[in-house]
ModelCIF file with pLDDT and N, C-alpha, C, O atoms, coordinates in Angstrom:
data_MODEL
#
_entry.id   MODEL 
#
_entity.id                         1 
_entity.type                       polymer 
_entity.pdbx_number_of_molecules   1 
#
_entity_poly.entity_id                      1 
_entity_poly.type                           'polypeptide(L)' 
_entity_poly.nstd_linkage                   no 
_entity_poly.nstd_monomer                   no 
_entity_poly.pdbx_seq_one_letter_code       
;(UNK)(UNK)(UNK)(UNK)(UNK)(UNK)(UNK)(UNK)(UNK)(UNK)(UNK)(UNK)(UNK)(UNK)(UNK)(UNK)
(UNK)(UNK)(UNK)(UNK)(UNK)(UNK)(UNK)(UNK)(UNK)(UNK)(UNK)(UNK)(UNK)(UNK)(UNK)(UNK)
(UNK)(UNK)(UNK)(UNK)(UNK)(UNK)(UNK)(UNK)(UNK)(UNK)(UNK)(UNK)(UNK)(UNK)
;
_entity_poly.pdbx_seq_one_letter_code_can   XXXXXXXXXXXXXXXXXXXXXXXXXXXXXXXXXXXXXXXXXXXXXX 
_entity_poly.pdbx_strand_id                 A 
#
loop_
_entity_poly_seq.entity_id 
_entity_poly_seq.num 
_entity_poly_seq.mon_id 
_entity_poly_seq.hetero 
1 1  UNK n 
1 2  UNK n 
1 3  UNK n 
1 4  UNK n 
1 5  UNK n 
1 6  UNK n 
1 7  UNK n 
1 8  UNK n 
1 9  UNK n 
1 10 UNK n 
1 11 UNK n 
1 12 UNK n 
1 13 UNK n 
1 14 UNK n 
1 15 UNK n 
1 16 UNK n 
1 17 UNK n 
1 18 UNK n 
1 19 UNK n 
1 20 UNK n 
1 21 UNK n 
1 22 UNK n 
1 23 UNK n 
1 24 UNK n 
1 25 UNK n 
1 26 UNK n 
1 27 UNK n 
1 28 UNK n 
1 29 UNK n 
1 30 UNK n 
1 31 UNK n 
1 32 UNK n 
1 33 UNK n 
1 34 UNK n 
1 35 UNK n 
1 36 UNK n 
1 37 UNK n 
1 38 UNK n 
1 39 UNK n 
1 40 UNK n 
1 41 UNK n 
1 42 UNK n 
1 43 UNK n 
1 44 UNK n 
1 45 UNK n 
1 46 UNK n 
#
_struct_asym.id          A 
_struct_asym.entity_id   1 
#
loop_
_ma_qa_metric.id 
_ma_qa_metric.mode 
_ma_qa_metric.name 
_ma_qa_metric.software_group_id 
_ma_qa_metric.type 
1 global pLDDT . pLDDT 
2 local  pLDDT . pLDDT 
#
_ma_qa_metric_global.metric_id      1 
_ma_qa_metric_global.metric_value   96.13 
_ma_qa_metric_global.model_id       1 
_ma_qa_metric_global.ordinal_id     1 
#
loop_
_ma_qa_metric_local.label_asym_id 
_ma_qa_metric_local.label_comp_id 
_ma_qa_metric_local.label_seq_id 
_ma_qa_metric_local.metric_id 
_ma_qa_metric_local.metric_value 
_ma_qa_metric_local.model_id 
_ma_qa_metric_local.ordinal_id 
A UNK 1  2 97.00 1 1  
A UNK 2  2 98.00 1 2  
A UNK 3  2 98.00 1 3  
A UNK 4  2 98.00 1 4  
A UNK 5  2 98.00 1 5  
A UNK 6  2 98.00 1 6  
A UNK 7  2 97.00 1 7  
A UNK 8  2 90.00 1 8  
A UNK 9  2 93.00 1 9  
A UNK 10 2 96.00 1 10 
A UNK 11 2 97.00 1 11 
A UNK 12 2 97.00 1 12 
A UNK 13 2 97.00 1 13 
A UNK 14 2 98.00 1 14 
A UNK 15 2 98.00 1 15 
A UNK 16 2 98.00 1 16 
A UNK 17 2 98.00 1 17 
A UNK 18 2 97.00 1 18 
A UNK 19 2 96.00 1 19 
A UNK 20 2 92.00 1 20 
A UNK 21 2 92.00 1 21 
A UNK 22 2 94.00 1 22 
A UNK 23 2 97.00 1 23 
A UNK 24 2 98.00 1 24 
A UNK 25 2 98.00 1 25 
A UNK 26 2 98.00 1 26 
A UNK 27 2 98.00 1 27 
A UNK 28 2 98.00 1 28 
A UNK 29 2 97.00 1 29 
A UNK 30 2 97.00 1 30 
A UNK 31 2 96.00 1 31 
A UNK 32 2 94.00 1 32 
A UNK 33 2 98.00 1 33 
A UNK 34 2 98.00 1 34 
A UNK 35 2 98.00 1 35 
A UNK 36 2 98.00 1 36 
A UNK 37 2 97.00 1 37 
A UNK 38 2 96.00 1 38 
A UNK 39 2 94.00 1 39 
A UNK 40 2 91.00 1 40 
A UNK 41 2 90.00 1 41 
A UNK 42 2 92.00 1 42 
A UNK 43 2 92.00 1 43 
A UNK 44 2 95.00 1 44 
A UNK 45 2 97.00 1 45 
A UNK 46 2 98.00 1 46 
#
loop_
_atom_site.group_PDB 
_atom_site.id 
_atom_site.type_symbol 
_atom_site.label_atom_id 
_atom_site.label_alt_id 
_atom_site.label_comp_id 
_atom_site.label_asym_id 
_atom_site.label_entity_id 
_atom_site.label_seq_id 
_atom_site.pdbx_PDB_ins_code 
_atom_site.Cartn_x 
_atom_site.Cartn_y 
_atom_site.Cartn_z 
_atom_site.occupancy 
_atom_site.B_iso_or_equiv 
_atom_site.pdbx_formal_charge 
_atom_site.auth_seq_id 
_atom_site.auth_comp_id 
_atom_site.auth_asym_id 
_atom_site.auth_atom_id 
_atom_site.pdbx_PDB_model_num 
ATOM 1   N N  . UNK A 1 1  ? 0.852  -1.175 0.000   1.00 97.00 ? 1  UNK A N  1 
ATOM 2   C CA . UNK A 1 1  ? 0.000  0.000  0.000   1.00 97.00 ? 1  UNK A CA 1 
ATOM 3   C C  . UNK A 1 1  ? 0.896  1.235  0.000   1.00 97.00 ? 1  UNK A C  1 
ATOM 4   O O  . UNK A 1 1  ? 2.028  1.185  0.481   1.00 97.00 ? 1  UNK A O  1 
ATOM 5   N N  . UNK A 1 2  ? 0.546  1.998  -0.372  1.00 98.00 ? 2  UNK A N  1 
ATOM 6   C CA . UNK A 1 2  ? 1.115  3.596  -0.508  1.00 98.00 ? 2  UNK A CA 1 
ATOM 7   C C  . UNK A 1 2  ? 0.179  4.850  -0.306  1.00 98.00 ? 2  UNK A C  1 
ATOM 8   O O  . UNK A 1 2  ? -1.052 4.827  -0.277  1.00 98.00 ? 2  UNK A O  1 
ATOM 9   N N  . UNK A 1 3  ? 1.115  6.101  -0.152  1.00 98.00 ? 3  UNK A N  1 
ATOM 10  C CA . UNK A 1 3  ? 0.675  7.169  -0.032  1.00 98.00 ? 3  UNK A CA 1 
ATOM 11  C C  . UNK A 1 3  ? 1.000  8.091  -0.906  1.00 98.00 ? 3  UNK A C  1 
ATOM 12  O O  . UNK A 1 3  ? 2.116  8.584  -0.741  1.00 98.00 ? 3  UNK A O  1 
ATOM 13  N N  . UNK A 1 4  ? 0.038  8.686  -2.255  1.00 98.00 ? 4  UNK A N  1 
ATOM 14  C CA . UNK A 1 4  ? 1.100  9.234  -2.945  1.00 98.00 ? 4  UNK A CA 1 
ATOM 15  C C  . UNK A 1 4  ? -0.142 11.107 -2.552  1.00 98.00 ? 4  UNK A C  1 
ATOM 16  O O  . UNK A 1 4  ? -1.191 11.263 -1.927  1.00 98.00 ? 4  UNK A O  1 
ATOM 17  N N  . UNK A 1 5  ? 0.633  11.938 -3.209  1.00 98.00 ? 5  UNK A N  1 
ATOM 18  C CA . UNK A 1 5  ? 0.109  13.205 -3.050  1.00 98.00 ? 5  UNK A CA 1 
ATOM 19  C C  . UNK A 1 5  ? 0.359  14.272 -4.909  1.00 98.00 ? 5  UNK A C  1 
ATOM 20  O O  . UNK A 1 5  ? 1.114  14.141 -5.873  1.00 98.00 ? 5  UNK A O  1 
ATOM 21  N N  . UNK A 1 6  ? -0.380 14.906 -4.662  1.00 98.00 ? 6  UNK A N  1 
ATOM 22  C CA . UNK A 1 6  ? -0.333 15.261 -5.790  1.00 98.00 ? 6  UNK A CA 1 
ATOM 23  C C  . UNK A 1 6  ? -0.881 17.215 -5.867  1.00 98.00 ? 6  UNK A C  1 
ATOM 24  O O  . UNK A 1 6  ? -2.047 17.570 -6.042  1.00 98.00 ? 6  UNK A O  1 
ATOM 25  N N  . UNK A 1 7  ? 0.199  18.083 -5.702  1.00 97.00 ? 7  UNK A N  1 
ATOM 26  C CA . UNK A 1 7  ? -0.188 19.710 -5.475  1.00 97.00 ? 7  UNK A CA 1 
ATOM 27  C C  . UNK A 1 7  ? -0.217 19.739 -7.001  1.00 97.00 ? 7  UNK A C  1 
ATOM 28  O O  . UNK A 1 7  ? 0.134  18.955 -7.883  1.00 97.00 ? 7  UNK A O  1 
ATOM 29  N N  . UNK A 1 8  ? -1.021 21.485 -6.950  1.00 90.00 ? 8  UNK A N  1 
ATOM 30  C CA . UNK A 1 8  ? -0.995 21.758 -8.010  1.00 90.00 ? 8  UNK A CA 1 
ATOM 31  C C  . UNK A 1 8  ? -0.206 22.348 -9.155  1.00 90.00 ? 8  UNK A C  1 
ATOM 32  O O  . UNK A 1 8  ? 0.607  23.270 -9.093  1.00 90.00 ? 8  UNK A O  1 
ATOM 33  N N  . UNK A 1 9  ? -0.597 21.639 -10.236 1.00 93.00 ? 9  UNK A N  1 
ATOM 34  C CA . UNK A 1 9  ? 0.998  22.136 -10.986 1.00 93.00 ? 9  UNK A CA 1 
ATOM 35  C C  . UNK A 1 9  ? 1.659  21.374 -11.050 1.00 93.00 ? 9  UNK A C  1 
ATOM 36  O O  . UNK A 1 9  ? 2.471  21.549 -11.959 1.00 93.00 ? 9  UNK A O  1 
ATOM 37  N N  . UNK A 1 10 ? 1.812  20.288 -10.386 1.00 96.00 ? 10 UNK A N  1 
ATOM 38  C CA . UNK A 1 10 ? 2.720  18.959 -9.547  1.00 96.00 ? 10 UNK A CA 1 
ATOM 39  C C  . UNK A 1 10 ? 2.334  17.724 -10.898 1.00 96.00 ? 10 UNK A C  1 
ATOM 40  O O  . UNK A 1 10 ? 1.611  17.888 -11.881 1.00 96.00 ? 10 UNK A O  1 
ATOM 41  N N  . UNK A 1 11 ? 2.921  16.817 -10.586 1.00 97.00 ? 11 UNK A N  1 
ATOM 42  C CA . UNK A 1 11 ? 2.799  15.672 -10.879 1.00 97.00 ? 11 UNK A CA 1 
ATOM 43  C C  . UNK A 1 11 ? 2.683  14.557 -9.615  1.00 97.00 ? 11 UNK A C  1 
ATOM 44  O O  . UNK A 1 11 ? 3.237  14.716 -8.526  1.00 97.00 ? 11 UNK A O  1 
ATOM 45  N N  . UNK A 1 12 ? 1.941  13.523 -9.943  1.00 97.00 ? 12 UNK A N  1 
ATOM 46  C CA . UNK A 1 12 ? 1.698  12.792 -8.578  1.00 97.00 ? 12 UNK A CA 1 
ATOM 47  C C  . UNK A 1 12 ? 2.499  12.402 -8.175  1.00 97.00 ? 12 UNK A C  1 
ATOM 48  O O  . UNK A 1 12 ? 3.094  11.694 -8.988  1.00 97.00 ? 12 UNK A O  1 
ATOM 49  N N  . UNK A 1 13 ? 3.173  12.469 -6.781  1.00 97.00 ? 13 UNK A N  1 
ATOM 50  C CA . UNK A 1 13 ? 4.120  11.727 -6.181  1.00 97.00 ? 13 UNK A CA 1 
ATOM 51  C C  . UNK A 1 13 ? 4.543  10.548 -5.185  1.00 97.00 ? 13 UNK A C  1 
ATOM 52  O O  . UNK A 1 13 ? 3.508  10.372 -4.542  1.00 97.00 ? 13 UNK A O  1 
ATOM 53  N N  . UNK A 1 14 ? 5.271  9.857  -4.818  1.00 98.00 ? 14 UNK A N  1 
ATOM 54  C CA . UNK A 1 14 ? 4.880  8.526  -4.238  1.00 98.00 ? 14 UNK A CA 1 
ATOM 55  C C  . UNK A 1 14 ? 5.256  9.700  -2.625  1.00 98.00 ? 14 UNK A C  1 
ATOM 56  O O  . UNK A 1 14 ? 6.283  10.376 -2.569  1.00 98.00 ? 14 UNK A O  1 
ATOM 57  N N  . UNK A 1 15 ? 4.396  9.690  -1.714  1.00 98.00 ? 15 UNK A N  1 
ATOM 58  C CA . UNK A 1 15 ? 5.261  9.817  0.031   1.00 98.00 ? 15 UNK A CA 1 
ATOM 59  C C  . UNK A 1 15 ? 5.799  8.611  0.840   1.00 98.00 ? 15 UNK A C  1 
ATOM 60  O O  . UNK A 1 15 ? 6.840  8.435  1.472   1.00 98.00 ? 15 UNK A O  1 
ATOM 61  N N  . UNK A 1 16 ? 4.701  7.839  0.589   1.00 98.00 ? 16 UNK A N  1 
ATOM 62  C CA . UNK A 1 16 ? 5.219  6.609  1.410   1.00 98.00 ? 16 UNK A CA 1 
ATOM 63  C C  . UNK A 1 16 ? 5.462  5.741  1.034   1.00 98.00 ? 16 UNK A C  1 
ATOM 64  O O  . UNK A 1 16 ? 5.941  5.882  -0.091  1.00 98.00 ? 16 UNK A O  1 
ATOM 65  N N  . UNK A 1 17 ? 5.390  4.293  1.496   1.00 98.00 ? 17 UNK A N  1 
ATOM 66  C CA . UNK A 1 17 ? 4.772  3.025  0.722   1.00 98.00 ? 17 UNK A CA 1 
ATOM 67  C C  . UNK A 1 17 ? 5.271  1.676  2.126   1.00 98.00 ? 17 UNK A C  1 
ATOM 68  O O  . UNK A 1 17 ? 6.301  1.554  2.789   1.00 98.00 ? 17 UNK A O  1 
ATOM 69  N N  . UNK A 1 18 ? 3.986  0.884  2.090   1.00 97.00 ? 18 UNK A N  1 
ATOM 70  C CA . UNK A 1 18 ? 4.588  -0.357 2.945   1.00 97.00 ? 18 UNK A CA 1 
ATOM 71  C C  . UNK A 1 18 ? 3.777  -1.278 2.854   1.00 97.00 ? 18 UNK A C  1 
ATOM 72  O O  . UNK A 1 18 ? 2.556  -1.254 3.010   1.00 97.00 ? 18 UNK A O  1 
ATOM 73  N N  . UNK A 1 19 ? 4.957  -2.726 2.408   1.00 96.00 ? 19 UNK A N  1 
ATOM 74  C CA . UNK A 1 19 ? 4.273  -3.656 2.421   1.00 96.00 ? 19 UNK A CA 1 
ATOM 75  C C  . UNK A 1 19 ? 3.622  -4.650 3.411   1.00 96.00 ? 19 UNK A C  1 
ATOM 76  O O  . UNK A 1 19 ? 3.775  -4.554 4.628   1.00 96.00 ? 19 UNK A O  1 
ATOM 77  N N  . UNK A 1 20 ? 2.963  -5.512 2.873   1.00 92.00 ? 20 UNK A N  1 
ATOM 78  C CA . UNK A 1 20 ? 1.994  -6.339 3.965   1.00 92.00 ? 20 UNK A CA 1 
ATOM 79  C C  . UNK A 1 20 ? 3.374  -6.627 4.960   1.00 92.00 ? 20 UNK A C  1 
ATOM 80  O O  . UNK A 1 20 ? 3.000  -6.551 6.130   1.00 92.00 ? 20 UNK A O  1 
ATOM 81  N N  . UNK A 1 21 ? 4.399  -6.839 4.900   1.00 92.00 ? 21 UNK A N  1 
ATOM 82  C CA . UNK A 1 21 ? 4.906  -7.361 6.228   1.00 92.00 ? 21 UNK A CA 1 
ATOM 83  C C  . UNK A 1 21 ? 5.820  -6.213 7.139   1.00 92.00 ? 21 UNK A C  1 
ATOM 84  O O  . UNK A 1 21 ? 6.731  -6.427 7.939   1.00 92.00 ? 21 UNK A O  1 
ATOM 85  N N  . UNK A 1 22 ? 4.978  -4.424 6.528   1.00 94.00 ? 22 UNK A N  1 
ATOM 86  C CA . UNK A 1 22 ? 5.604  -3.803 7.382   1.00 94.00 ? 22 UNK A CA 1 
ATOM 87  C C  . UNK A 1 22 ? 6.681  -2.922 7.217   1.00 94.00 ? 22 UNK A C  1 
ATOM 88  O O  . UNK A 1 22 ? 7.053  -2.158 8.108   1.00 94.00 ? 22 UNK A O  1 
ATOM 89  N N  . UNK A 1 23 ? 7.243  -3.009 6.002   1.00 97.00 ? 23 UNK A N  1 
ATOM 90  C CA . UNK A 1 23 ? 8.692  -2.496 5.327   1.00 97.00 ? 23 UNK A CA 1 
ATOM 91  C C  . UNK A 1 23 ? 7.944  -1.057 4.733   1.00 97.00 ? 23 UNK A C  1 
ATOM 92  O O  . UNK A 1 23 ? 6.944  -0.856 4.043   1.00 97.00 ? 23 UNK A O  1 
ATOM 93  N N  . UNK A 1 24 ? 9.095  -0.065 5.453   1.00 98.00 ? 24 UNK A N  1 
ATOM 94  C CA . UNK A 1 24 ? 8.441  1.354  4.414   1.00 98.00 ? 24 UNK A CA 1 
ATOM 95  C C  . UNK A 1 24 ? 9.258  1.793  4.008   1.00 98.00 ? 24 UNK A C  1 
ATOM 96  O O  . UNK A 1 24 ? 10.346 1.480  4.490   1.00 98.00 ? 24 UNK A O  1 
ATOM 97  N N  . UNK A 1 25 ? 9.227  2.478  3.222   1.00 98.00 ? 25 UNK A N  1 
ATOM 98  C CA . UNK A 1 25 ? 10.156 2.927  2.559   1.00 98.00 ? 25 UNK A CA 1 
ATOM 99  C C  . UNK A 1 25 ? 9.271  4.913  2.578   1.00 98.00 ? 25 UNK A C  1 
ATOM 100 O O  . UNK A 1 25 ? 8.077  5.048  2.843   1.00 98.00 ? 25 UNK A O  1 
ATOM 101 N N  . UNK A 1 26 ? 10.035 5.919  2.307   1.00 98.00 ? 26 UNK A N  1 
ATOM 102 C CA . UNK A 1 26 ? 9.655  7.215  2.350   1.00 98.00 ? 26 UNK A CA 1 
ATOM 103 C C  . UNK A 1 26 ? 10.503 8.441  1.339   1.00 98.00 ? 26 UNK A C  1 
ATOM 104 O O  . UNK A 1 26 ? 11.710 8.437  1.098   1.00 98.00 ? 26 UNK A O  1 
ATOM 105 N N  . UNK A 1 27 ? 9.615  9.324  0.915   1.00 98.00 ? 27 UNK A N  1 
ATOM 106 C CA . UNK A 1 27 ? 10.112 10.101 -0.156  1.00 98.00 ? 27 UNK A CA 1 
ATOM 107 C C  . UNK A 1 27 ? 11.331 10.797 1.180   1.00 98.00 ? 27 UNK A C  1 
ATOM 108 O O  . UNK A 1 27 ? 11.176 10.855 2.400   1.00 98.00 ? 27 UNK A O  1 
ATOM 109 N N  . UNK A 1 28 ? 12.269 11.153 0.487   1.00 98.00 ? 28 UNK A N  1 
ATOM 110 C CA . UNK A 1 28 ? 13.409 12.275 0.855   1.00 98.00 ? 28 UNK A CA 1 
ATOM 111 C C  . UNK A 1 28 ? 12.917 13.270 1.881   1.00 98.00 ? 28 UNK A C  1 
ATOM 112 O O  . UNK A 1 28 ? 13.415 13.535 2.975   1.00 98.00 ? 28 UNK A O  1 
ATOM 113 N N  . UNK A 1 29 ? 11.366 13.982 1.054   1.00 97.00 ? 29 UNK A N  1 
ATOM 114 C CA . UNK A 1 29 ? 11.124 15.337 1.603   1.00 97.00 ? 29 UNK A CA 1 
ATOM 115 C C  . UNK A 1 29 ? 10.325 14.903 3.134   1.00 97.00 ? 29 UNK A C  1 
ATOM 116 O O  . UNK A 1 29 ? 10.245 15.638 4.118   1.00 97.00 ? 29 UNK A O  1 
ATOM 117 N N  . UNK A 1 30 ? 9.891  13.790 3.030   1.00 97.00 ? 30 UNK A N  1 
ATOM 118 C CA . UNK A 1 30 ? 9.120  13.626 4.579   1.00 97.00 ? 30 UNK A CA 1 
ATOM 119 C C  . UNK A 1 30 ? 10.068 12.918 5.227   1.00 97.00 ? 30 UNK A C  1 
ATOM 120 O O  . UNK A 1 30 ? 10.067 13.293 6.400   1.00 97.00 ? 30 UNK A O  1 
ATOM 121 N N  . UNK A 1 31 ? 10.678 12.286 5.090   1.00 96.00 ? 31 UNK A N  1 
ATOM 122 C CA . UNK A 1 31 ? 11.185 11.037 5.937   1.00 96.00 ? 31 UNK A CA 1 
ATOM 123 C C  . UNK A 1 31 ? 11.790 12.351 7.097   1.00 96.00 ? 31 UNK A C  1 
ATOM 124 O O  . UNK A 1 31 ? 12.400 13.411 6.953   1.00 96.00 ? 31 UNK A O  1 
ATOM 125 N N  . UNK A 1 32 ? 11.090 11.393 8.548   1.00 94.00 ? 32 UNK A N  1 
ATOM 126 C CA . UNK A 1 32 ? 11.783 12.010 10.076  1.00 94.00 ? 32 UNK A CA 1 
ATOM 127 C C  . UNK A 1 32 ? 10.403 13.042 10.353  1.00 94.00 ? 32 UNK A C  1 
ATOM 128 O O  . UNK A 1 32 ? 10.146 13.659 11.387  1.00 94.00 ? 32 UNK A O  1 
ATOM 129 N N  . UNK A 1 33 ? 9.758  13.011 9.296   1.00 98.00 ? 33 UNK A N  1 
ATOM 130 C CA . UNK A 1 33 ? 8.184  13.710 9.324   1.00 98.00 ? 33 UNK A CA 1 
ATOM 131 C C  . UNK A 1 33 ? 7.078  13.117 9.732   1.00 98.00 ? 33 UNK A C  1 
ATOM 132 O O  . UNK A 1 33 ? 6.354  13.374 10.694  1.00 98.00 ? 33 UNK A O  1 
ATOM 133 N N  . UNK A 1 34 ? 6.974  11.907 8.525   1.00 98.00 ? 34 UNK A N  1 
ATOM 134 C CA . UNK A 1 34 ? 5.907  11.421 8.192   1.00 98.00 ? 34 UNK A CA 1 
ATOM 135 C C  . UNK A 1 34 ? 6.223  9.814  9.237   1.00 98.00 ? 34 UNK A C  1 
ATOM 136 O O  . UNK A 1 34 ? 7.261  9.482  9.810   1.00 98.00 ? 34 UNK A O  1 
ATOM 137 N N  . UNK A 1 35 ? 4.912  9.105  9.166   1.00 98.00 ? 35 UNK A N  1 
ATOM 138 C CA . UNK A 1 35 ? 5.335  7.674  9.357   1.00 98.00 ? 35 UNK A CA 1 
ATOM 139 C C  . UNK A 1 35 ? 3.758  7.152  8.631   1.00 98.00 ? 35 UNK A C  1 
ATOM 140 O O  . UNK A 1 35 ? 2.625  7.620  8.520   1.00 98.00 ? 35 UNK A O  1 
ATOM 141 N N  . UNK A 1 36 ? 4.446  5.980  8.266   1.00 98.00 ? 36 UNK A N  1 
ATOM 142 C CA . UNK A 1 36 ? 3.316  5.025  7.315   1.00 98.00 ? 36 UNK A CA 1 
ATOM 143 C C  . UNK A 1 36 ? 3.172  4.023  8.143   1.00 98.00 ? 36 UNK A C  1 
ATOM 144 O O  . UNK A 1 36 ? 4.108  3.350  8.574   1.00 98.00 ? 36 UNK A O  1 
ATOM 145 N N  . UNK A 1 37 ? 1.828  3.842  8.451   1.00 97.00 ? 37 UNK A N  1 
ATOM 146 C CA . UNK A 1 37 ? 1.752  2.098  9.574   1.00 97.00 ? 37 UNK A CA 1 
ATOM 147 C C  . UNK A 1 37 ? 0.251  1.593  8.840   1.00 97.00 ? 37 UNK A C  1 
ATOM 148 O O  . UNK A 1 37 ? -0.469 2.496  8.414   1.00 97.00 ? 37 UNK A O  1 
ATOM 149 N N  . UNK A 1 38 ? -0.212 0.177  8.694   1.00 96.00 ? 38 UNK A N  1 
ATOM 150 C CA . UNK A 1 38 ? -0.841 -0.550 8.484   1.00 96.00 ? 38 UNK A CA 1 
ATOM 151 C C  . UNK A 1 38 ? -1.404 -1.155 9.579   1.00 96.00 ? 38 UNK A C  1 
ATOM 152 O O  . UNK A 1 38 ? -0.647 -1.579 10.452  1.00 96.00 ? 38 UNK A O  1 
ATOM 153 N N  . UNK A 1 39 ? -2.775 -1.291 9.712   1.00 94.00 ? 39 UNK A N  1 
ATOM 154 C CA . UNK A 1 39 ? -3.573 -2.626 10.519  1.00 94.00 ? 39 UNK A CA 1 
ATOM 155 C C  . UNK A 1 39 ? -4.119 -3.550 9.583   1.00 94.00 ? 39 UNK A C  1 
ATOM 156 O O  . UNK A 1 39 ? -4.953 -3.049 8.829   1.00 94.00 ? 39 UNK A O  1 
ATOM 157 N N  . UNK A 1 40 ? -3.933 -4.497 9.457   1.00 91.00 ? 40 UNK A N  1 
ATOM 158 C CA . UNK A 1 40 ? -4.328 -5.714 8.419   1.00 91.00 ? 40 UNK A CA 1 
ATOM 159 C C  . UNK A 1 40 ? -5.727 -6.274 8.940   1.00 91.00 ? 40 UNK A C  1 
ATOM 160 O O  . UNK A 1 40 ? -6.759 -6.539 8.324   1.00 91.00 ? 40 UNK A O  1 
ATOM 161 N N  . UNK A 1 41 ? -5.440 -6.349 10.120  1.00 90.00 ? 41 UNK A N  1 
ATOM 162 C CA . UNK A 1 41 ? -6.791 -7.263 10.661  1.00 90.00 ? 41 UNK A CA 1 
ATOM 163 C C  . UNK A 1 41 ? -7.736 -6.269 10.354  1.00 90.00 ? 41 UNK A C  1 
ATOM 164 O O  . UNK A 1 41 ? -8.788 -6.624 9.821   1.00 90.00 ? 41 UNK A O  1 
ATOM 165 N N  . UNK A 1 42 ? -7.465 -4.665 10.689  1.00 92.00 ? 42 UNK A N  1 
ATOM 166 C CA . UNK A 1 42 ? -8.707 -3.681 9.702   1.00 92.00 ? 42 UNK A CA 1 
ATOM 167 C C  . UNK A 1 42 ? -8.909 -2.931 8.692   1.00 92.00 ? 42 UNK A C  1 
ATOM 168 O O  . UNK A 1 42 ? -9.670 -2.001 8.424   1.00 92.00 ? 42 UNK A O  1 
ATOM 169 N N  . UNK A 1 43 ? -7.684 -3.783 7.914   1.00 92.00 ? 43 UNK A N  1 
ATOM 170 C CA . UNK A 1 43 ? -7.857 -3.410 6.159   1.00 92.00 ? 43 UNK A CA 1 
ATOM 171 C C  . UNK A 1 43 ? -7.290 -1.903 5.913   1.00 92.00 ? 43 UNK A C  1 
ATOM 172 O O  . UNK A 1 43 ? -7.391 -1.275 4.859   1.00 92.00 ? 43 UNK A O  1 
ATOM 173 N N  . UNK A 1 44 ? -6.919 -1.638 6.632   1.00 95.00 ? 44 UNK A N  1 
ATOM 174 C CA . UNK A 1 44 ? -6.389 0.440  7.079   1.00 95.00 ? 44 UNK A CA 1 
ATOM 175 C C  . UNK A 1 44 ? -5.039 0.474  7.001   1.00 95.00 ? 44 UNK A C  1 
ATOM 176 O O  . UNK A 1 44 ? -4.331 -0.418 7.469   1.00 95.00 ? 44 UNK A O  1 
ATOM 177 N N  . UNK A 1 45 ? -4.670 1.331  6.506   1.00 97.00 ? 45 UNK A N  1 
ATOM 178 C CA . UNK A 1 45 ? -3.825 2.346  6.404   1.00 97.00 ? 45 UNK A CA 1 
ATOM 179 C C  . UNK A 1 45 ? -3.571 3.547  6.976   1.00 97.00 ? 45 UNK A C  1 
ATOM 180 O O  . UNK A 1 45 ? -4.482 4.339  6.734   1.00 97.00 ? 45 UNK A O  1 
ATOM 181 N N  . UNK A 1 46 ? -2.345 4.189  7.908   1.00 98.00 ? 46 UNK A N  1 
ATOM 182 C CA . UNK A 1 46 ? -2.371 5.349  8.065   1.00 98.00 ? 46 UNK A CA 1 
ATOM 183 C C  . UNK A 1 46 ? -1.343 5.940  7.501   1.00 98.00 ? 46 UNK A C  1 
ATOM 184 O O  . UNK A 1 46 ? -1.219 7.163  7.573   1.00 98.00 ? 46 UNK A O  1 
#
């Protein structure tokens, strides 16, 4: 699953991304900002 964002003028961009077992990976400009976490058992994403 991922988080992408998209301003205007912009082209869409990836912010986050993590897979089912948890691994994220983060654009440059957020990382130490942002955090990406998953609940599986409730299908969610934050």
């Amino acid at each position: 699953m991922g988080w992408y964002r998209q301003a205007p003028g912009k082209e869409r961009e990836l912010v986050a991304s993590i897979t089912s077992g948890g691994s994220t990976n983060y654009a440059d400009s957020v990382k130490a900002r942002f955090t990406i976490s998953r609940d599986n058992a409730k299908n969610t994403m934050y």
